[in-house]
Protein backbone atom coordinates (compact mmCIF):
# COMPACT_ATOMS: atom_id res chain seq x y z
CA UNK A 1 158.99 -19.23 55.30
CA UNK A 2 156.14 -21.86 55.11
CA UNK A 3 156.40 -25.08 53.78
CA UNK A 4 153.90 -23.99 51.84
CA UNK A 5 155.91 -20.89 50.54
CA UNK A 6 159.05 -23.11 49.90
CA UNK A 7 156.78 -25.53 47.40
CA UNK A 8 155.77 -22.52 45.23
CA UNK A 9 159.27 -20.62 45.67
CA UNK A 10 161.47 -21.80 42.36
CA UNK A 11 164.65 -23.91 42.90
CA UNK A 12 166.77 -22.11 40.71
CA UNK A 13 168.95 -20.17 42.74
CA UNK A 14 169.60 -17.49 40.12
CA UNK A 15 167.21 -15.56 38.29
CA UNK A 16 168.62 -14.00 36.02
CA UNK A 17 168.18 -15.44 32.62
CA UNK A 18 170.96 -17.26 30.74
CA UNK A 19 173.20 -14.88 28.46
CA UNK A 20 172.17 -11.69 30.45
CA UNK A 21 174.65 -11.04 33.47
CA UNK A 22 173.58 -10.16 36.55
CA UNK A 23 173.97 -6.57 36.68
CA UNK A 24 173.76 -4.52 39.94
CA UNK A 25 171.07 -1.39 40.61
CA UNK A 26 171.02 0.83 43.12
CA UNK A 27 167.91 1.74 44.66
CA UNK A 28 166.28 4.30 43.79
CA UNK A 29 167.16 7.48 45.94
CA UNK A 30 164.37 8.67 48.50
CA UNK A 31 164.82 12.24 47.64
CA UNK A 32 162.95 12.97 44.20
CA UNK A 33 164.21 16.17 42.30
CA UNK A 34 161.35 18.65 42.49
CA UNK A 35 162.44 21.32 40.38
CA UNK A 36 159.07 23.45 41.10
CA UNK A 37 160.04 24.20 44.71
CA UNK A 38 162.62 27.19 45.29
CA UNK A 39 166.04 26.12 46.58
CA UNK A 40 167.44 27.91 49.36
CA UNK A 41 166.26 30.62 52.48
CA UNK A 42 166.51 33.19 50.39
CA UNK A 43 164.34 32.47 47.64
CA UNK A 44 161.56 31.37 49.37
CA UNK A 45 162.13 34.61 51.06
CA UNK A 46 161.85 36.70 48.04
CA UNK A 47 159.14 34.65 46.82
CA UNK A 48 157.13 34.84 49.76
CA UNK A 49 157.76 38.64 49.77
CA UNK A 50 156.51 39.04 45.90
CA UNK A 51 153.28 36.71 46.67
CA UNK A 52 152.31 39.12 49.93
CA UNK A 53 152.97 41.94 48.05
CA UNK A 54 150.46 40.84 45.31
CA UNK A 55 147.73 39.50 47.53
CA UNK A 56 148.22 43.31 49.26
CA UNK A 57 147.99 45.14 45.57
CA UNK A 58 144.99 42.61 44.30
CA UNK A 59 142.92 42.64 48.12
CA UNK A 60 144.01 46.92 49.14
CA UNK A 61 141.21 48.12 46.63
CA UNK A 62 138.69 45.55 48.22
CA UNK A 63 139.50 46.62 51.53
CA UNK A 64 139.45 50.37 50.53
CA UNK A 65 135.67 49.97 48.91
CA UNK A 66 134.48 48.84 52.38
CA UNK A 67 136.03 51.55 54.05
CA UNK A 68 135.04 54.30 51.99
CA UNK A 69 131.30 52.65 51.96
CA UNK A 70 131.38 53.32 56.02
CA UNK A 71 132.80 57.07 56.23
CA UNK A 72 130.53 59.86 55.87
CA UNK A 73 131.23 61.45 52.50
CA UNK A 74 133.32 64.54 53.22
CA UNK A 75 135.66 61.80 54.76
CA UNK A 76 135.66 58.98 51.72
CA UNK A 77 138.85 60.42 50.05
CA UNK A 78 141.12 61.05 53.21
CA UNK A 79 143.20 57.89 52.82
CA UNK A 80 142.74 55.97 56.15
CA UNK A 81 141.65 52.58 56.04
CA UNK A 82 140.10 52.96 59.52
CA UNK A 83 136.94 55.19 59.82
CA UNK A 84 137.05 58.36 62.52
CA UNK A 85 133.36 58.18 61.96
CA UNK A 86 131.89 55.03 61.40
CA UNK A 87 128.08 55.16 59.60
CA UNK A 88 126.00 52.94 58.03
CA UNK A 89 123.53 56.01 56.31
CA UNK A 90 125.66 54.89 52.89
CA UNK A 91 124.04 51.76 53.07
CA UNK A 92 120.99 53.18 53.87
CA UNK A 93 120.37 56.11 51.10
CA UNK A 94 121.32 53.70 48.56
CA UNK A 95 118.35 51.07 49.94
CA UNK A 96 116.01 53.88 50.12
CA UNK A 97 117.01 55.19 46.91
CA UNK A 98 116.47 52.40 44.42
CA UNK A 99 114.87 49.15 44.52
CA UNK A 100 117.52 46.62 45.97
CA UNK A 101 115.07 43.93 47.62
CA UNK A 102 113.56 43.48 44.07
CA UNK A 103 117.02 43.81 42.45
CA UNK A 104 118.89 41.41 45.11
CA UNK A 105 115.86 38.76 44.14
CA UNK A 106 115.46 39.15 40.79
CA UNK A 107 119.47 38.19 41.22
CA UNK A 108 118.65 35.23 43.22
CA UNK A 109 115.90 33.65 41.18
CA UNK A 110 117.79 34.14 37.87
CA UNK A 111 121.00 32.15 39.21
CA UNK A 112 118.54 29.68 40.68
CA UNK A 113 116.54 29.07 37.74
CA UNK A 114 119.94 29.35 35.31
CA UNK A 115 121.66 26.59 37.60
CA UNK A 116 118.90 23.87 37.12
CA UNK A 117 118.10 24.38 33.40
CA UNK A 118 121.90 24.12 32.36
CA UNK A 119 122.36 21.57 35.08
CA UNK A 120 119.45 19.61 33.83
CA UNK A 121 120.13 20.42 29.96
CA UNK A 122 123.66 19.22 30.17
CA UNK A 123 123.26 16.14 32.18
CA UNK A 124 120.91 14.90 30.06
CA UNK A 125 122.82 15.51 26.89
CA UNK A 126 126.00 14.30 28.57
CA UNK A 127 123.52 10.78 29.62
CA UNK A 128 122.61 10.30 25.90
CA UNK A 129 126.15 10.95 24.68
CA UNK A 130 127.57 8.00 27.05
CA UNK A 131 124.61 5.97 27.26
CA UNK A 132 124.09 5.80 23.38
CA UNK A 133 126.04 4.40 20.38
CA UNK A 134 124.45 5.26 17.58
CA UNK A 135 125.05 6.20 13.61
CA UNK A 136 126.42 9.79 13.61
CA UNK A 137 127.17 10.32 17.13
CA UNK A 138 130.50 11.50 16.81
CA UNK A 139 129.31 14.45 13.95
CA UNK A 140 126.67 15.05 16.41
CA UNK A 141 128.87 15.36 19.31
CA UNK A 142 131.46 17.63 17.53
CA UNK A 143 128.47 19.98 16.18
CA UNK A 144 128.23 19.99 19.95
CA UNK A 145 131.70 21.40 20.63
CA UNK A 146 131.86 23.67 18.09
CA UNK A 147 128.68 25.57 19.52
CA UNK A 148 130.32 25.89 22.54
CA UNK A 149 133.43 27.49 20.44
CA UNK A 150 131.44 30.46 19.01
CA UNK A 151 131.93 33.36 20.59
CA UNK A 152 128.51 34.78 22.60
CA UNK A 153 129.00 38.27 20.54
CA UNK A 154 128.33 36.60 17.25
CA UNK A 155 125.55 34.98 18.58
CA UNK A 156 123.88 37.82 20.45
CA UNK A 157 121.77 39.67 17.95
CA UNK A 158 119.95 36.50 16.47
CA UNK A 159 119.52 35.37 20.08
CA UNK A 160 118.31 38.94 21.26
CA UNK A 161 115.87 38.78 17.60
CA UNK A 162 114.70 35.27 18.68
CA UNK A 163 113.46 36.64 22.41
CA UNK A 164 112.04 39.61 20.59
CA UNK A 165 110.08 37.98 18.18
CA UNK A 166 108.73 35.56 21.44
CA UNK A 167 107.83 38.79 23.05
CA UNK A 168 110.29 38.24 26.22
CA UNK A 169 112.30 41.27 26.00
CA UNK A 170 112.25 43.02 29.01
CA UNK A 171 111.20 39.66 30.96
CA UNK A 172 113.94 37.99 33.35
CA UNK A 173 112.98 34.63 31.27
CA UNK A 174 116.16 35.45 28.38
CA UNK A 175 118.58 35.53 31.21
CA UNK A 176 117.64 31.56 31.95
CA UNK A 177 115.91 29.78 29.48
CA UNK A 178 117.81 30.21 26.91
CA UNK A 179 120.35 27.36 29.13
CA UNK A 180 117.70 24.58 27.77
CA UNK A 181 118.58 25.38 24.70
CA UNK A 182 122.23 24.81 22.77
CA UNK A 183 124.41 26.14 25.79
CA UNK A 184 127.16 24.50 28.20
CA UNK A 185 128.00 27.81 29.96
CA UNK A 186 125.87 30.37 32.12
């Protein structure tokens, strides 16, 4: 210790205040109790065996789709996860057989376009929320919430009678827009 240290260190030699007595506490243990983990080999066993055994039931059908989309179709049903004959004309037929370019970018450009407008909707109603204090806010910003809480089926046939009467039915314009307009959610 300093000199320095010793001049701002007090002289009373006990701190504890007069009329308590000192009392004595142990440190507090390193271990914490973490009731969440299993205790013992054997659960985590059993656990670990219930967890692969779900991951096998929820990824099997995923792994199944694949398969049966490479086999020729006389061999889809035969139960092997492994292809005798592996063929891509599956893929094929079904890119021949309907539009998929246009379908795979009408896809992309409506997630595109409905990312920005509720990204750029949202923000900015989020900005004025916190940026502003003004009469009414609070009303305004549970009107807010409680348009988020009504279901999308109760809203769906004014919403659907609001693109008609704009003449957009049928567009890909319904599936974005309407995020610039009264919605939080895609």
């Amino acid at each position: 210790m300093s000199t320095l240290d010793r001049a701002t260190v007090p002289a009373d030699p006990d701190p504890t205040p007069a009329g308590l007595a000192a009392v004595s506490v142990d440190p507090p243990s390193r271990r914490r109790l973490d009731t969440s983990r299993p205790r013992g080999r054997v659960t985590r066993v059993v656990v670990g065996a219930m967890l692969v055994l779900v991951t096998i039931a929820f990824v099997y059908p995923f792994v199944w789709l694949v398969s049966a989309s490479l086999k020729p179709r006389s061999d889809v049903f035969d139960n092997r996860l492994i292809p005798e004959t592996l063929t891509f004309d599956n893929y094929i037929e079904v890119w021949n057989a309907a539009p998929m370019a246009a379908w795979l970018l009408n896809t992309a450009f409506v997630t595109v376009m409905a990312t920005l407008t509720v990204t750029i909707s949202s923000s900015l109603v989020a900005w004025g929320f916190a940026r502003y204090r003004f009469r009414g806010r609070n009303a305004l910003f549970g009107l807010v919430l409680a348009s988020m809480m009504v279901p999308g089926a109760a809203t769906m046939i004014p919403t659907y009678l609001i693109w008609d009467s704009l003449g957009m039915v049928g567009t890909l314009t319904p599936l974005w827009a309407g995020n610039l307009f009264a919605t939080a959610f895609y």
